[in-house]
Protein backbone atom coordinates (compact mmCIF):
# COMPACT_ATOMS: atom_id res chain seq x y z
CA UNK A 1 0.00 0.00 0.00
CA UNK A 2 2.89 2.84 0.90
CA UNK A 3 4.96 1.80 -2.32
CA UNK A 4 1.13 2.22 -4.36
CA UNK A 5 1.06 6.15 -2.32
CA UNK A 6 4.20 6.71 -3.59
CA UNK A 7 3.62 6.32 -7.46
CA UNK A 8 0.86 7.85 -7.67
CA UNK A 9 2.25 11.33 -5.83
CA UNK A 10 5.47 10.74 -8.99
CA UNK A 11 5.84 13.35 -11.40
CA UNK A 12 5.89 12.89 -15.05
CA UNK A 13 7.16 16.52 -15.71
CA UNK A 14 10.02 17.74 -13.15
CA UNK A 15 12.16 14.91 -11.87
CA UNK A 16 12.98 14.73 -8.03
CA UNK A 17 10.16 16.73 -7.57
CA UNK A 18 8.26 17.32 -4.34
CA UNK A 19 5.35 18.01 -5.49
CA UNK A 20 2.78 16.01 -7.43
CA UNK A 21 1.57 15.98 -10.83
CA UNK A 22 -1.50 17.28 -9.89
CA UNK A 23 -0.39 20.36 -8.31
CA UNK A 24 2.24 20.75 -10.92
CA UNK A 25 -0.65 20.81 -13.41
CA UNK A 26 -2.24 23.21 -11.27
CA UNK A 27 0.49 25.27 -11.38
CA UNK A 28 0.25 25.32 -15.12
CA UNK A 29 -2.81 26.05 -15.36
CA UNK A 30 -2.66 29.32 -13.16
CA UNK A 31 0.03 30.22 -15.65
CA UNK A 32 -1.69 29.88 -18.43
CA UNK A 33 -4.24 32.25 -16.29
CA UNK A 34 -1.60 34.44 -16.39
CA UNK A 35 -2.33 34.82 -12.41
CA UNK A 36 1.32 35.80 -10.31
CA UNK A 37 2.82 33.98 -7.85
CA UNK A 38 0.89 34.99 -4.75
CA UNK A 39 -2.02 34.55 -6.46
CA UNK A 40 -0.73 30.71 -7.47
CA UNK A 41 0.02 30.55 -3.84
CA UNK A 42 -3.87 31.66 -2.32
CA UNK A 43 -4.68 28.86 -4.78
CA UNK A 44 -2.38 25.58 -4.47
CA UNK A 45 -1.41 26.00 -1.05
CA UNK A 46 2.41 25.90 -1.88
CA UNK A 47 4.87 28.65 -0.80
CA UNK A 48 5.63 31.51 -3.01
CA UNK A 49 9.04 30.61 -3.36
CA UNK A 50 7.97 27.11 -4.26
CA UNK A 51 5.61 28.50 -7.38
CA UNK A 52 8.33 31.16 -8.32
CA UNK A 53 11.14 27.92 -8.99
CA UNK A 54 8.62 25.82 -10.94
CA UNK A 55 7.61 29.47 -13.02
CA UNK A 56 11.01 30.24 -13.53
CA UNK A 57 11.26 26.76 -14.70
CA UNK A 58 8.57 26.62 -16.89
CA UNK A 59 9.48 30.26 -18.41
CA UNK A 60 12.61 29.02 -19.28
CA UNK A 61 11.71 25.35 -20.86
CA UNK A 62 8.87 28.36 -23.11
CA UNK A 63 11.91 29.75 -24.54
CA UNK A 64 14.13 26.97 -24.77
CA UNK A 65 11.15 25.91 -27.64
CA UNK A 66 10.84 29.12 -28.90
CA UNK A 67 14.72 29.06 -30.20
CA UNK A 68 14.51 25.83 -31.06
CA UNK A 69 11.20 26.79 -33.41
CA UNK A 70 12.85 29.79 -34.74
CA UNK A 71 16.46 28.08 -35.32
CA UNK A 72 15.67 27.10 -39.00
CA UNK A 73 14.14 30.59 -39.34
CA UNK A 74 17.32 32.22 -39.26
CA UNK A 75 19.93 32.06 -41.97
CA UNK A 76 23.11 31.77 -41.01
């Protein structure tokens, strides 16, 4: 029964993570909202510090694409 708790609290999308898909969907979601991170905060429950690392995160993986979109845009 503990070793079923503990697979279904993994994450998918940040490895080593503390905190579980579900929230880290939630997360998402709120960011898609375009809501800040005290706002994210009222909402999940996690610390502000907590949502500011996974929205850095997730701000950074957004432009990691974006270059890798535009790459064969630009002529070299």
């Amino acid at each position: 029964m503990l070793k079923y708790r503990y697979e279904s609290k993994k994450n998918k999308y940040v490895n080593r993570s503390r905190i579980s898909e579900k929230k880290f969907r939630e997360i998402i979601k709120y960011f898609s909202l375009d809501l800040n991170a005290v706002q994210i905060k009222e909402l999940t429950g996690l610390s502000r510090q907590t949502n500011n690392k996974y929205l850095t995160a997730i701000r950074l993986r957004i432009v990691e694409l974006s270059i890798l979109q535009s790459a064969p845009l630009v002529s070299r």
